[in-house]
PDB file of N, CA and C in Angstrom:
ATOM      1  N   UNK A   1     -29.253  30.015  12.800  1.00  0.00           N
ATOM      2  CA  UNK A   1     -27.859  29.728  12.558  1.00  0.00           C
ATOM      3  C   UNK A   1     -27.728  28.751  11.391  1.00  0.00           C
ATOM      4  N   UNK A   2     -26.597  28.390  10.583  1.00  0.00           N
ATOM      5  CA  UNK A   2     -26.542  27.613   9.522  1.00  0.00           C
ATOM      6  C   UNK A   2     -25.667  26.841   9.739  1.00  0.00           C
ATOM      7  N   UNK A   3     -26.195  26.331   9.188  1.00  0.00           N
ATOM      8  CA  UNK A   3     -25.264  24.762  10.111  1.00  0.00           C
ATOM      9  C   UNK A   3     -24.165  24.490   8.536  1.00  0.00           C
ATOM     10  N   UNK A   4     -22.898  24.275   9.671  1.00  0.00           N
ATOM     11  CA  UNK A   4     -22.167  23.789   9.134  1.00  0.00           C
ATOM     12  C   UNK A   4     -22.007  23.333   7.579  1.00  0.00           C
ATOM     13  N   UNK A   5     -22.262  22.279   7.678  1.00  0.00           N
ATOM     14  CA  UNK A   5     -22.653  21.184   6.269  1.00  0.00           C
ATOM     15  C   UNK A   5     -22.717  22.367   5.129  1.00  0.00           C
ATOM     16  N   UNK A   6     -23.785  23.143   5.647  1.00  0.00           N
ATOM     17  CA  UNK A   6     -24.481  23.707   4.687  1.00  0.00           C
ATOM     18  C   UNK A   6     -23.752  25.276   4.035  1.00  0.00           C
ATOM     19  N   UNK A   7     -22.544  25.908   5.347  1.00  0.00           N
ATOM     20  CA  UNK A   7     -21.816  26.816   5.220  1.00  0.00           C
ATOM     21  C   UNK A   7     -20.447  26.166   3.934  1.00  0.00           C
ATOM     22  N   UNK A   8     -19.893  24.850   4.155  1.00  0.00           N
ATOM     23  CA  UNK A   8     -18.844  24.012   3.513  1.00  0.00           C
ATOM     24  C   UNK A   8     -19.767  24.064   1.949  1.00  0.00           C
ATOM     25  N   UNK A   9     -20.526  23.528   2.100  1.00  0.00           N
ATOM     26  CA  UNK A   9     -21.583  23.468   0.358  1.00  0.00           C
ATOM     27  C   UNK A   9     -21.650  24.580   0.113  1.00  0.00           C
ATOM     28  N   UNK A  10     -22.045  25.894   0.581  1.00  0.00           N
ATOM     29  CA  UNK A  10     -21.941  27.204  -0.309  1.00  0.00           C
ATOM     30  C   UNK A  10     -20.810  27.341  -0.612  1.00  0.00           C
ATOM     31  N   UNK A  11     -19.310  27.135  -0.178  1.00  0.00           N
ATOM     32  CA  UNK A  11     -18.441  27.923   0.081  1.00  0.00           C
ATOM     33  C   UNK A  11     -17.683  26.714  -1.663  1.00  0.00           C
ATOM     34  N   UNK A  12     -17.718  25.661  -1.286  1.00  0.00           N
ATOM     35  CA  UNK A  12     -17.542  24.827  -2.627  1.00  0.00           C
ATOM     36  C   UNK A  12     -18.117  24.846  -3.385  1.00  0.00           C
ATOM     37  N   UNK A  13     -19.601  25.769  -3.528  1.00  0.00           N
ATOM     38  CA  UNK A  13     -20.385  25.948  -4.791  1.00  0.00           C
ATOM     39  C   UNK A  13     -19.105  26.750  -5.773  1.00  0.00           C
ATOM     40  N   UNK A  14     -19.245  27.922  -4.515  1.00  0.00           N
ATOM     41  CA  UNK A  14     -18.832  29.337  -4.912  1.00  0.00           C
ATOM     42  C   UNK A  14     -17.184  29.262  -5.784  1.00  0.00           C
ATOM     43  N   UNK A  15     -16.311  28.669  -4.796  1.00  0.00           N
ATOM     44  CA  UNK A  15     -15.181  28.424  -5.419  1.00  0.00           C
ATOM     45  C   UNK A  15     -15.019  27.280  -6.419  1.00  0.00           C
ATOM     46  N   UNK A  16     -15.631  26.403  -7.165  1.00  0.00           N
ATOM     47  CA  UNK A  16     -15.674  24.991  -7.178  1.00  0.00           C
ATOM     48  C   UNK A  16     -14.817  25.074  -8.215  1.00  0.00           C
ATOM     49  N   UNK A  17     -14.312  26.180  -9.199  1.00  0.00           N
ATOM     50  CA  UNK A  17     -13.327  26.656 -10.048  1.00  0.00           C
ATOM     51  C   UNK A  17     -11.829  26.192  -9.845  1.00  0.00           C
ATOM     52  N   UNK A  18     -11.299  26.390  -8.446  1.00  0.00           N
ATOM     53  CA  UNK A  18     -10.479  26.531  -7.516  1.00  0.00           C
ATOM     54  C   UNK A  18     -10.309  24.996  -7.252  1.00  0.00           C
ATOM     55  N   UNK A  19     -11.639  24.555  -7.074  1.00  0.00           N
ATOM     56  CA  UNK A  19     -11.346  23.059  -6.383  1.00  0.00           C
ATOM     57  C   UNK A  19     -11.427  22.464  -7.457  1.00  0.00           C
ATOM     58  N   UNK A  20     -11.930  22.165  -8.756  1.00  0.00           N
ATOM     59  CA  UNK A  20     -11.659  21.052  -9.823  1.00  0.00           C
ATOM     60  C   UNK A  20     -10.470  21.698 -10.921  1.00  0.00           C
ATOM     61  N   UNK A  21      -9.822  22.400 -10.475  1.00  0.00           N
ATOM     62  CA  UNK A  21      -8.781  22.842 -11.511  1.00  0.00           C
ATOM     63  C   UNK A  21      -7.170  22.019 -10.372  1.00  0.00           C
ATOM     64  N   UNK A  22      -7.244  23.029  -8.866  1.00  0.00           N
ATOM     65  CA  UNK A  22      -5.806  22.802  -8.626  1.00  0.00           C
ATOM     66  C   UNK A  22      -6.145  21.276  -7.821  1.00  0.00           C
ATOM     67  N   UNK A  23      -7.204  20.732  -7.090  1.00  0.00           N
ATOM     68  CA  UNK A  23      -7.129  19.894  -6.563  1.00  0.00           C
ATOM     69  C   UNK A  23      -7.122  18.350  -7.157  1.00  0.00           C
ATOM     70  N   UNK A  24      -7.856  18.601  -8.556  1.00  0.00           N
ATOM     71  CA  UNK A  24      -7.876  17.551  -8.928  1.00  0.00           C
ATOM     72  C   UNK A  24      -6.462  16.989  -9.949  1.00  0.00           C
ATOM     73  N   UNK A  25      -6.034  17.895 -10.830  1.00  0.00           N
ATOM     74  CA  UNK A  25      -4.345  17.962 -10.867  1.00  0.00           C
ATOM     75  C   UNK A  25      -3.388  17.772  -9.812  1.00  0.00           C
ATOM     76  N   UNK A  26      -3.698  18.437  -8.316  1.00  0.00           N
ATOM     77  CA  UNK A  26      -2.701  17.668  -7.315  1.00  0.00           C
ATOM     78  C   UNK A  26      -3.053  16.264  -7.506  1.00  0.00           C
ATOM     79  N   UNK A  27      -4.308  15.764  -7.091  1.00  0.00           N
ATOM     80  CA  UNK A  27      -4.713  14.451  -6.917  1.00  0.00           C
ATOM     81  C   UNK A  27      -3.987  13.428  -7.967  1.00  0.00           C
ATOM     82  N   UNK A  28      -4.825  13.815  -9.220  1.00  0.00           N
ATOM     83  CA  UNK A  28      -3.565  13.098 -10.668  1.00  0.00           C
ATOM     84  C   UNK A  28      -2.512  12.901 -10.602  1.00  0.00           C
ATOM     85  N   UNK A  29      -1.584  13.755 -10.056  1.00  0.00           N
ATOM     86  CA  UNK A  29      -0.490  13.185 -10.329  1.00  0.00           C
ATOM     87  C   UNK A  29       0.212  12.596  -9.306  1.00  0.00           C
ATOM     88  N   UNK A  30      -0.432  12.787  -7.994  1.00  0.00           N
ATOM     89  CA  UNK A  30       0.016  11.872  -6.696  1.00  0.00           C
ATOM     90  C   UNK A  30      -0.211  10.721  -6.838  1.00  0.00           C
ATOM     91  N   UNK A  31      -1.365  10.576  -8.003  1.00  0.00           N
ATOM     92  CA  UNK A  31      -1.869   8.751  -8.074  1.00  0.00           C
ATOM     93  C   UNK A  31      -0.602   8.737  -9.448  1.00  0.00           C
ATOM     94  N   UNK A  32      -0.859   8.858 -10.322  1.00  0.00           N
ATOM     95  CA  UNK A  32       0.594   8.052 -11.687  1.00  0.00           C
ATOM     96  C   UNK A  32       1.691   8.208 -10.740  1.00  0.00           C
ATOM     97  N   UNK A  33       2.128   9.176  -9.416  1.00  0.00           N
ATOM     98  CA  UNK A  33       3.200   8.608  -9.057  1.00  0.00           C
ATOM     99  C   UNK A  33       3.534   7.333  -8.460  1.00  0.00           C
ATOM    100  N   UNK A  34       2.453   7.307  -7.295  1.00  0.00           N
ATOM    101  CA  UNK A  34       1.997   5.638  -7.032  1.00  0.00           C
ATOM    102  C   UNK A  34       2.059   4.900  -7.642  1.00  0.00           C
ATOM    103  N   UNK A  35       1.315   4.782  -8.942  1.00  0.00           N
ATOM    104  CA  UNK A  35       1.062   3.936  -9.564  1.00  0.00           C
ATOM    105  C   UNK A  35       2.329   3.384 -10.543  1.00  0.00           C
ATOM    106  N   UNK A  36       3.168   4.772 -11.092  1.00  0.00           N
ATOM    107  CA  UNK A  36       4.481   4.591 -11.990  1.00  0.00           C
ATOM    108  C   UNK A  36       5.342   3.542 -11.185  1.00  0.00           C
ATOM    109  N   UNK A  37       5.436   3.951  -9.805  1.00  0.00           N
ATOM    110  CA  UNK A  37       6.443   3.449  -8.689  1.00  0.00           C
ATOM    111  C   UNK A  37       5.826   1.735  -8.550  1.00  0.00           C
ATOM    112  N   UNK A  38       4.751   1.472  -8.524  1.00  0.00           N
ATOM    113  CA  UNK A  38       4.671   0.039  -8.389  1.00  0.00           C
ATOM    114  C   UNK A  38       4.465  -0.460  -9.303  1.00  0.00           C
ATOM    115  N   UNK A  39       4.271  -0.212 -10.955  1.00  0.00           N
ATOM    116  CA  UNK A  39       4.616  -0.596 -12.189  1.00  0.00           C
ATOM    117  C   UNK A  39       6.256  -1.133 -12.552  1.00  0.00           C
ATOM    118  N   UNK A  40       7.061  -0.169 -12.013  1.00  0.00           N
ATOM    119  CA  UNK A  40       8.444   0.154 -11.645  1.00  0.00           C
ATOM    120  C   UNK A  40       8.980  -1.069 -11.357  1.00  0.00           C
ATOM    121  N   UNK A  41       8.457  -1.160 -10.100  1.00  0.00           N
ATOM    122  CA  UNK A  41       8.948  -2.347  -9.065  1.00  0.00           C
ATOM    123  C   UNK A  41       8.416  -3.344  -9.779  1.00  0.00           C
ATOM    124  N   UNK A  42       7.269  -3.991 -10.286  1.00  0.00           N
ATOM    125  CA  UNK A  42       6.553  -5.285 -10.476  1.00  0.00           C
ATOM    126  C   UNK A  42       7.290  -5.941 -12.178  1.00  0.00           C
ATOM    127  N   UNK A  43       7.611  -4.501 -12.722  1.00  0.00           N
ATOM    128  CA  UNK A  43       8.304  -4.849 -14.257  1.00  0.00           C
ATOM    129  C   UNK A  43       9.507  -5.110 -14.168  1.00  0.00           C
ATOM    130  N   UNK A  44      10.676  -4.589 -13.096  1.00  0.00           N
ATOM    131  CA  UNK A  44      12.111  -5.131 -12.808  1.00  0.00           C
ATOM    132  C   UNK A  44      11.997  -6.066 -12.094  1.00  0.00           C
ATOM    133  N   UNK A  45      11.096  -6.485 -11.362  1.00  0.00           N
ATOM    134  CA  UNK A  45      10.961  -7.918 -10.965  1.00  0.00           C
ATOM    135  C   UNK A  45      10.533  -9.359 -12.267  1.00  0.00           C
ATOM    136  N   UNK A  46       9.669  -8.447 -12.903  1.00  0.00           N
ATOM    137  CA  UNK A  46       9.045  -9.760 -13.763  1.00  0.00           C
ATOM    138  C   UNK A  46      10.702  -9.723 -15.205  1.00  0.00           C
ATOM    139  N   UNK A  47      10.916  -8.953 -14.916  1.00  0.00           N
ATOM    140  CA  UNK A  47      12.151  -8.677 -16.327  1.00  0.00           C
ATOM    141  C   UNK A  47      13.307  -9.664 -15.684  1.00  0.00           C
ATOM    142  N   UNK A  48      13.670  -9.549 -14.571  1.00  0.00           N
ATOM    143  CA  UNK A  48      14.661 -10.076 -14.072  1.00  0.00           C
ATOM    144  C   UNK A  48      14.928 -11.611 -13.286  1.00  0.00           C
ATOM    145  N   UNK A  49      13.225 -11.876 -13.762  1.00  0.00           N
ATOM    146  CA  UNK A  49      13.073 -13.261 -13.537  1.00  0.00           C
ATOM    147  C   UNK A  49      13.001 -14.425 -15.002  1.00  0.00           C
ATOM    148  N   UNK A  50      12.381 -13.013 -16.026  1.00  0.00           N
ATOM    149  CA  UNK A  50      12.421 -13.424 -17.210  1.00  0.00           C
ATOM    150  C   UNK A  50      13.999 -13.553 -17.790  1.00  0.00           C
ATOM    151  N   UNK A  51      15.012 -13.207 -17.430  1.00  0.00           N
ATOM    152  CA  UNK A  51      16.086 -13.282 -17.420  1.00  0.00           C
ATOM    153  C   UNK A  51      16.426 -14.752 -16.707  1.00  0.00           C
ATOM    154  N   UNK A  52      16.681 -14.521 -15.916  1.00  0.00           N
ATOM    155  CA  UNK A  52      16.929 -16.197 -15.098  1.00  0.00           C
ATOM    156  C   UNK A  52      16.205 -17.518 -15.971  1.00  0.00           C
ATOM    157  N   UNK A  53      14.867 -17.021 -16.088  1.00  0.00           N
ATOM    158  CA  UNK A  53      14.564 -18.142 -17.237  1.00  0.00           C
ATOM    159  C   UNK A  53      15.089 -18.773 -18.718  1.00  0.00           C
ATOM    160  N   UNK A  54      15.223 -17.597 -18.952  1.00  0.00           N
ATOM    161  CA  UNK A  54      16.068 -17.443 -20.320  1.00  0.00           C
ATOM    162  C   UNK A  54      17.377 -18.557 -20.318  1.00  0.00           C
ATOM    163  N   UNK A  55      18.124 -18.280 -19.169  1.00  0.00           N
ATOM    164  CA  UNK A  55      19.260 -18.561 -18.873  1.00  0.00           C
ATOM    165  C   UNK A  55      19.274 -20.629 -18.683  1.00  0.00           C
ATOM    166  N   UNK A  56      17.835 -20.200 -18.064  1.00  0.00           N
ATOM    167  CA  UNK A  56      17.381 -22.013 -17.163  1.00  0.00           C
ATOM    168  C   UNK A  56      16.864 -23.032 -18.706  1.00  0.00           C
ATOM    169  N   UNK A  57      16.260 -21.648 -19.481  1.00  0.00           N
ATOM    170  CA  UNK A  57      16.111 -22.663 -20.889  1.00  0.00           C
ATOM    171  C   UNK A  57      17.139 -22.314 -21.623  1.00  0.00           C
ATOM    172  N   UNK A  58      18.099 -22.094 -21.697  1.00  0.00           N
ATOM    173  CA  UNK A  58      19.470 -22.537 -22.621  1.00  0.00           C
ATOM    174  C   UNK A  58      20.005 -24.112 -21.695  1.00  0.00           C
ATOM    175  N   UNK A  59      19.546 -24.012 -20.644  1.00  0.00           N
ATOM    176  CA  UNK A  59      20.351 -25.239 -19.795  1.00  0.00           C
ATOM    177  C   UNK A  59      19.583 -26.124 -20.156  1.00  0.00           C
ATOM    178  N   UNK A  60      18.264 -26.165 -20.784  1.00  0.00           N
ATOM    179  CA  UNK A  60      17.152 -27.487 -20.809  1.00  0.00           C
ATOM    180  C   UNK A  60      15.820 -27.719 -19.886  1.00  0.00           C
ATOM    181  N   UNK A  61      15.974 -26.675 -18.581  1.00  0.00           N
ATOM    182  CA  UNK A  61      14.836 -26.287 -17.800  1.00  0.00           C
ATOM    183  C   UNK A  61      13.333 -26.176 -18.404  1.00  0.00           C
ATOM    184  N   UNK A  62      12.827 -26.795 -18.143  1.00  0.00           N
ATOM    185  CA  UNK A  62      11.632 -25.751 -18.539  1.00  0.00           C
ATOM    186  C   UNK A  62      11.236 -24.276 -17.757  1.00  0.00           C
ATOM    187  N   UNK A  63      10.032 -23.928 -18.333  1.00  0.00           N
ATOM    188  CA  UNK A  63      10.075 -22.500 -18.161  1.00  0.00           C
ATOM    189  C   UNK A  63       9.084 -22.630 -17.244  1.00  0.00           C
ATOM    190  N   UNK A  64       9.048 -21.594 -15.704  1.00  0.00           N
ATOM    191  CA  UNK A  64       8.465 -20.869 -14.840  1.00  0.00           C
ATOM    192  C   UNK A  64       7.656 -19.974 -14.713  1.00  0.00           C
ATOM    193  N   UNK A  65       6.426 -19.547 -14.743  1.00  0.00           N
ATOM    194  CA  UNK A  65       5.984 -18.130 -15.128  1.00  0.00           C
ATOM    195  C   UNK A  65       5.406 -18.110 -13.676  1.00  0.00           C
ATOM    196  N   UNK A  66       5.704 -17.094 -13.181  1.00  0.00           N
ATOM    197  CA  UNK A  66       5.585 -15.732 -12.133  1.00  0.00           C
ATOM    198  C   UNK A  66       4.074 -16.054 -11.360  1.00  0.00           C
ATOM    199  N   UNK A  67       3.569 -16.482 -10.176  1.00  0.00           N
ATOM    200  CA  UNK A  67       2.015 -15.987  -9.676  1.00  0.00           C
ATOM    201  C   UNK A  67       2.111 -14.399  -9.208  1.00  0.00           C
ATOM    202  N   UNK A  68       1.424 -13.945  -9.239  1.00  0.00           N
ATOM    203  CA  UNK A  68       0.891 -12.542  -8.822  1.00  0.00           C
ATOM    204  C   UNK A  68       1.512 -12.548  -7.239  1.00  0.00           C
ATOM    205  N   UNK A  69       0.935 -13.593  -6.142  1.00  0.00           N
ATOM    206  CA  UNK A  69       1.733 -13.763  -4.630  1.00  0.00           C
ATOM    207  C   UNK A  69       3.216 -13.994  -4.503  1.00  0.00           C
ATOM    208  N   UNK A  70       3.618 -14.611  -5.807  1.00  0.00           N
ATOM    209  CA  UNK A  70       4.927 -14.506  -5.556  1.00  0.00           C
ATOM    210  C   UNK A  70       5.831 -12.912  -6.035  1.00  0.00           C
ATOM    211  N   UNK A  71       4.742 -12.363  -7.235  1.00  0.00           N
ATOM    212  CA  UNK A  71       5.726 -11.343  -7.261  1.00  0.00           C
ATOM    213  C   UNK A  71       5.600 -10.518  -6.208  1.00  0.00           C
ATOM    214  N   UNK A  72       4.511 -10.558  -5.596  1.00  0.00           N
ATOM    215  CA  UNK A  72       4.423  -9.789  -4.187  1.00  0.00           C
ATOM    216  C   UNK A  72       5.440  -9.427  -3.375  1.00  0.00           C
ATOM    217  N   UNK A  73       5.479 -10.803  -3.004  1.00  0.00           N
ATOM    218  CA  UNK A  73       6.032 -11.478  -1.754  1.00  0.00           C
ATOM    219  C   UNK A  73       7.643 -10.634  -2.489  1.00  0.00           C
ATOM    220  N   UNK A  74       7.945 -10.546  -3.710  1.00  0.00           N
ATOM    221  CA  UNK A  74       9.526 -10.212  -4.029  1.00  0.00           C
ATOM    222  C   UNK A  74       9.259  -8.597  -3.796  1.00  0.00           C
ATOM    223  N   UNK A  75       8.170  -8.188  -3.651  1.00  0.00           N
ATOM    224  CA  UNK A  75       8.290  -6.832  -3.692  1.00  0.00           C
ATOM    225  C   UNK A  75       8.325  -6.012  -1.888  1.00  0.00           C
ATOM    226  N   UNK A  76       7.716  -7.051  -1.119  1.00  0.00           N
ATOM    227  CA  UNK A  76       7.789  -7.107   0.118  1.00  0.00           C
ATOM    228  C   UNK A  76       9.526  -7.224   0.366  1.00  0.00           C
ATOM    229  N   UNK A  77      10.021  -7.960   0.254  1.00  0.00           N
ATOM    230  CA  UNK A  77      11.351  -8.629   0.123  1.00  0.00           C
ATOM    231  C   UNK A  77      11.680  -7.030  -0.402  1.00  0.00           C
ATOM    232  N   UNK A  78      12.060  -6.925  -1.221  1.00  0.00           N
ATOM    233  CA  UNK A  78      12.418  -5.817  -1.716  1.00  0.00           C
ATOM    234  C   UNK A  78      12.568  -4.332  -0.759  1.00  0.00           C
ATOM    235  N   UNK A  79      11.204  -4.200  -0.643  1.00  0.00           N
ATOM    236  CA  UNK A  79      10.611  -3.130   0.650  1.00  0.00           C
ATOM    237  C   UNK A  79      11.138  -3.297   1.876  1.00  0.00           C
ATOM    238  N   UNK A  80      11.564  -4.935   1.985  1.00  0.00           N
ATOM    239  CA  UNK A  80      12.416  -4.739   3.707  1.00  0.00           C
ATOM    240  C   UNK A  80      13.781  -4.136   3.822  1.00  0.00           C
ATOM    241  N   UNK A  81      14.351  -4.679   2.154  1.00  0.00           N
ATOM    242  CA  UNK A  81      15.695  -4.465   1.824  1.00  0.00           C
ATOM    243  C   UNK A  81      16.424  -3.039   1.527  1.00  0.00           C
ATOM    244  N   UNK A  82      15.441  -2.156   1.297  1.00  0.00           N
ATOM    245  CA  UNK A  82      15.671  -0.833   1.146  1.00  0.00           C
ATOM    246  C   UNK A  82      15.664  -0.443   2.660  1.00  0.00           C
ATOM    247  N   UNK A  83      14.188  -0.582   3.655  1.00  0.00           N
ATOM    248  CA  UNK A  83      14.050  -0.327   4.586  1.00  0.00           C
ATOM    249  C   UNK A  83      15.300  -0.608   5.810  1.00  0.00           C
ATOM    250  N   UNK A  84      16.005  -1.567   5.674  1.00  0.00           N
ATOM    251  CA  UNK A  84      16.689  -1.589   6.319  1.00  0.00           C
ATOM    252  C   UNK A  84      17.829  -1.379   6.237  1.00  0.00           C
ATOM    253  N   UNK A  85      18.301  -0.762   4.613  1.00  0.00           N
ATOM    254  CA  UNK A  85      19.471  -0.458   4.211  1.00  0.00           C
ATOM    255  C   UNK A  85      19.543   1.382   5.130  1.00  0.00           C
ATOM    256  N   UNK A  86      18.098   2.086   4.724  1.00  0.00           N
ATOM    257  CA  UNK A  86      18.183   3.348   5.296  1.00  0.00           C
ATOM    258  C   UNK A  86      17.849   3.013   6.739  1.00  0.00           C
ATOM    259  N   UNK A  87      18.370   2.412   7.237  1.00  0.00           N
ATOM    260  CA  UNK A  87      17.960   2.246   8.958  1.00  0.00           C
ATOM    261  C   UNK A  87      16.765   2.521   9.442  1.00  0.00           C
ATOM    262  N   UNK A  88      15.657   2.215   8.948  1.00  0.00           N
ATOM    263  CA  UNK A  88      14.183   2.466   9.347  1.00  0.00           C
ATOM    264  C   UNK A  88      13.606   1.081   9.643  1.00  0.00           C
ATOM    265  N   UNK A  89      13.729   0.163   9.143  1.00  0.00           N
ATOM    266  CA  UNK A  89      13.113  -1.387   9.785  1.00  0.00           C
ATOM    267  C   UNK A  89      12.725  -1.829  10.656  1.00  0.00           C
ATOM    268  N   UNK A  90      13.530  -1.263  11.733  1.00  0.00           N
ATOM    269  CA  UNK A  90      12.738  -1.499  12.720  1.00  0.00           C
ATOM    270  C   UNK A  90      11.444  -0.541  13.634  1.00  0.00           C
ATOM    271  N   UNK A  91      11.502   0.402  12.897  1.00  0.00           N
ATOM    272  CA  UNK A  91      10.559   1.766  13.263  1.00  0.00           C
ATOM    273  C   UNK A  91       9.655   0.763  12.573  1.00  0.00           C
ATOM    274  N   UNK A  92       9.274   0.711  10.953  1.00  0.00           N
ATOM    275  CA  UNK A  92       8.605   0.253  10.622  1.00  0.00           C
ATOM    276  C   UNK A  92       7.859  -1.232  11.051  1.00  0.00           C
ATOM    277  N   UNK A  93       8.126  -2.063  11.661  1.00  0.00           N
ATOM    278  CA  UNK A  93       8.121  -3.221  11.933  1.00  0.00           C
ATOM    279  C   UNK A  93       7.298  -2.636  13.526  1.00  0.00           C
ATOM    280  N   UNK A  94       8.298  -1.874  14.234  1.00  0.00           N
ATOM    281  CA  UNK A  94       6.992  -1.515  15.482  1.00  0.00           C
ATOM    282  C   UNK A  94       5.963  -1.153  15.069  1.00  0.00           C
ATOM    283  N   UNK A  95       5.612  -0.096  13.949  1.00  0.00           N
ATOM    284  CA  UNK A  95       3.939   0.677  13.350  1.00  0.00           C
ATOM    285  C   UNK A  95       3.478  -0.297  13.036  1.00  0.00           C
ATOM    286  N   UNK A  96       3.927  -1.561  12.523  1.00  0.00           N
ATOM    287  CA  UNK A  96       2.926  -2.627  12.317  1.00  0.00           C
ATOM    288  C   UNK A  96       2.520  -3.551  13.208  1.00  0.00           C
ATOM    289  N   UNK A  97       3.358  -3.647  14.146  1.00  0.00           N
ATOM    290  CA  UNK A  97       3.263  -4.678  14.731  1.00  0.00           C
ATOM    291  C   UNK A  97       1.823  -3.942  16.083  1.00  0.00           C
ATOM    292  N   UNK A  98       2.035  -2.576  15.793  1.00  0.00           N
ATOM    293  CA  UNK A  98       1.116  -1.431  16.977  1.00  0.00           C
ATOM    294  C   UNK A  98      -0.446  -1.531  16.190  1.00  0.00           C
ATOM    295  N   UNK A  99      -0.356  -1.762  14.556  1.00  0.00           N
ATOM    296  CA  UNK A  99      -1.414  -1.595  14.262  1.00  0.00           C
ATOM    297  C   UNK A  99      -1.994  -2.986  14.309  1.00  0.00           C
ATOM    298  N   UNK A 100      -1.105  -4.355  13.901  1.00  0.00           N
ATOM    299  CA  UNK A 100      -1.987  -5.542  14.060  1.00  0.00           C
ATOM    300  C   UNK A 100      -1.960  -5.941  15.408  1.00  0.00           C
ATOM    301  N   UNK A 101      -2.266  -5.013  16.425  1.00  0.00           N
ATOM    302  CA  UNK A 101      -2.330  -5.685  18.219  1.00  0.00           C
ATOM    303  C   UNK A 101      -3.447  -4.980  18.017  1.00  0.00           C
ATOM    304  N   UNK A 102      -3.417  -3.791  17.900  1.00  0.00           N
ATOM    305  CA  UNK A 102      -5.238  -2.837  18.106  1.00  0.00           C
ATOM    306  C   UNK A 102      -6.019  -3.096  17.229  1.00  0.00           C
ATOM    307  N   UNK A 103      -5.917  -4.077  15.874  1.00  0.00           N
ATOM    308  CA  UNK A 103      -6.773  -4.578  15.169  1.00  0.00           C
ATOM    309  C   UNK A 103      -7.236  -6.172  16.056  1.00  0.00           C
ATOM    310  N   UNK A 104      -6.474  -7.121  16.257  1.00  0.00           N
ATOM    311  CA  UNK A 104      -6.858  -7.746  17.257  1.00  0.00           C
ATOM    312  C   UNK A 104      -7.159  -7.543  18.476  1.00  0.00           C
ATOM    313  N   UNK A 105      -6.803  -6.331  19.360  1.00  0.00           N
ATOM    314  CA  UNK A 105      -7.829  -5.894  20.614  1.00  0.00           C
ATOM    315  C   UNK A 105      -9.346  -5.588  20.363  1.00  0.00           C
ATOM    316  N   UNK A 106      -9.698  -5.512  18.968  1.00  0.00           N
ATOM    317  CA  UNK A 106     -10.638  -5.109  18.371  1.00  0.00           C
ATOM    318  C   UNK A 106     -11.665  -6.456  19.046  1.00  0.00           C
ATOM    319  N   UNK A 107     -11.008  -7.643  18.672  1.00  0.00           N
ATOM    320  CA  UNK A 107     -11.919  -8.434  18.735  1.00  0.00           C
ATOM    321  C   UNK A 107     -11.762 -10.024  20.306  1.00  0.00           C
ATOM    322  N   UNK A 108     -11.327  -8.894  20.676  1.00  0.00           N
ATOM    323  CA  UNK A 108     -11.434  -9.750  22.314  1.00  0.00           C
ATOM    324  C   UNK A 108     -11.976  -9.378  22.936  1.00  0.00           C
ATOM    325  N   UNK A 109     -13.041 -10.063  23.598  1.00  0.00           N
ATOM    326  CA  UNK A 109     -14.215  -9.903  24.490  1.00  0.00           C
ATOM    327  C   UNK A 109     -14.121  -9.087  25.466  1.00  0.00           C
ATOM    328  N   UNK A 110     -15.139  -8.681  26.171  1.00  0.00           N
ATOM    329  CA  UNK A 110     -14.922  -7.842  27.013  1.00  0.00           C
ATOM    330  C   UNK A 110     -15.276  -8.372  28.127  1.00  0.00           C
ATOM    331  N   UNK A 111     -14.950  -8.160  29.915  1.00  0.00           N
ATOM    332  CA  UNK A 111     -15.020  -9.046  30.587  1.00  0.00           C
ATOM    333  C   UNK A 111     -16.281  -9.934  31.012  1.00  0.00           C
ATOM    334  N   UNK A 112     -16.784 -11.034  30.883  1.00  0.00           N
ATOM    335  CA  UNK A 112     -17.852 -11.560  30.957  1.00  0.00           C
ATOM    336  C   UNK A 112     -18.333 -11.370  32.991  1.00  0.00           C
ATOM    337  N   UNK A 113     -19.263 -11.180  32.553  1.00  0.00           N
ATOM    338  CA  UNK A 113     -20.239 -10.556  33.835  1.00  0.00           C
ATOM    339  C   UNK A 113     -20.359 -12.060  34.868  1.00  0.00           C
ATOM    340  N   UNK A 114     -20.122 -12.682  35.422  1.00  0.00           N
ATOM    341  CA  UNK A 114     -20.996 -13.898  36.032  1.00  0.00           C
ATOM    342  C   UNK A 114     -22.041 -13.639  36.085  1.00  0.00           C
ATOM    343  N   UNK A 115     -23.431 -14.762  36.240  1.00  0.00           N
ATOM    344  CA  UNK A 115     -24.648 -14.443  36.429  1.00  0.00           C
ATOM    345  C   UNK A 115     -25.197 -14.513  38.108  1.00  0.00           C
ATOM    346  N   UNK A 116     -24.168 -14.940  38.347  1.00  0.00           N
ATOM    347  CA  UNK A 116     -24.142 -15.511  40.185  1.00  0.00           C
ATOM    348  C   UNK A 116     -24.260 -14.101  40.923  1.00  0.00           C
ATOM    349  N   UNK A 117     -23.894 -13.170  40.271  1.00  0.00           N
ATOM    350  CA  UNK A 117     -23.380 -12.337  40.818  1.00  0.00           C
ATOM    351  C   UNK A 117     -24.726 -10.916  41.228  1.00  0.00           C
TER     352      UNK A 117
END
């Protein structure tokens, strides 16, 4: 019999035409969309802070420049603000809150044995 593994490797030899033409073009452009979309977000954030500055040095302020955690943190902010405009926030907020409990069940002991026993 032929095992598995080895049926998947002929079968991607054979077609591999198929798989580096349409799969790797799907792949491409699912990533620049990702990637356009949080370029997107991180440049109307940094533009619109560069604005406020602008504004803070006509007043005599000095100038502010941006950490990487803070633009985060505005893009989080951002992400709640949509989220809860389309009524999903709190869906979302349970999937997380489901995934950081089973990441910490991860690491609680399991019941200790007495030795008395």
């Amino acid at each position: 019999m032929c095992n598995l593994n080895h049926l998947i490797y002929r079968f991607r030899k054979r077609y591999s035409i198929i798989y580096e033409t349409n799969l790797n073009v799907e792949k491409q452009e699912k990533q620049l969309s990702v990637v356009a979309s949080a370029k997107l977000s991180q440049t109307a954030i940094l533009s619109e802070h560069k604005k406020k500055e602008r504004e803070a040095e006509k007043e005599g302020k000095r100038l502010y420049y941006l950490k990487q955690s803070k633009i985060w943190e505005k893009k989080l902010i951002e992400k709640y603000h949509k989220l809860k405009a389309a009524g999903k926030l709190e869906s979302f907020i349970d999937k997380k809150r489901k995934k950081n409990a089973s990441k910490d069940h991860r690491y609680v002991p399991y019941r200790c044995v007495d030795k008395d026993e």
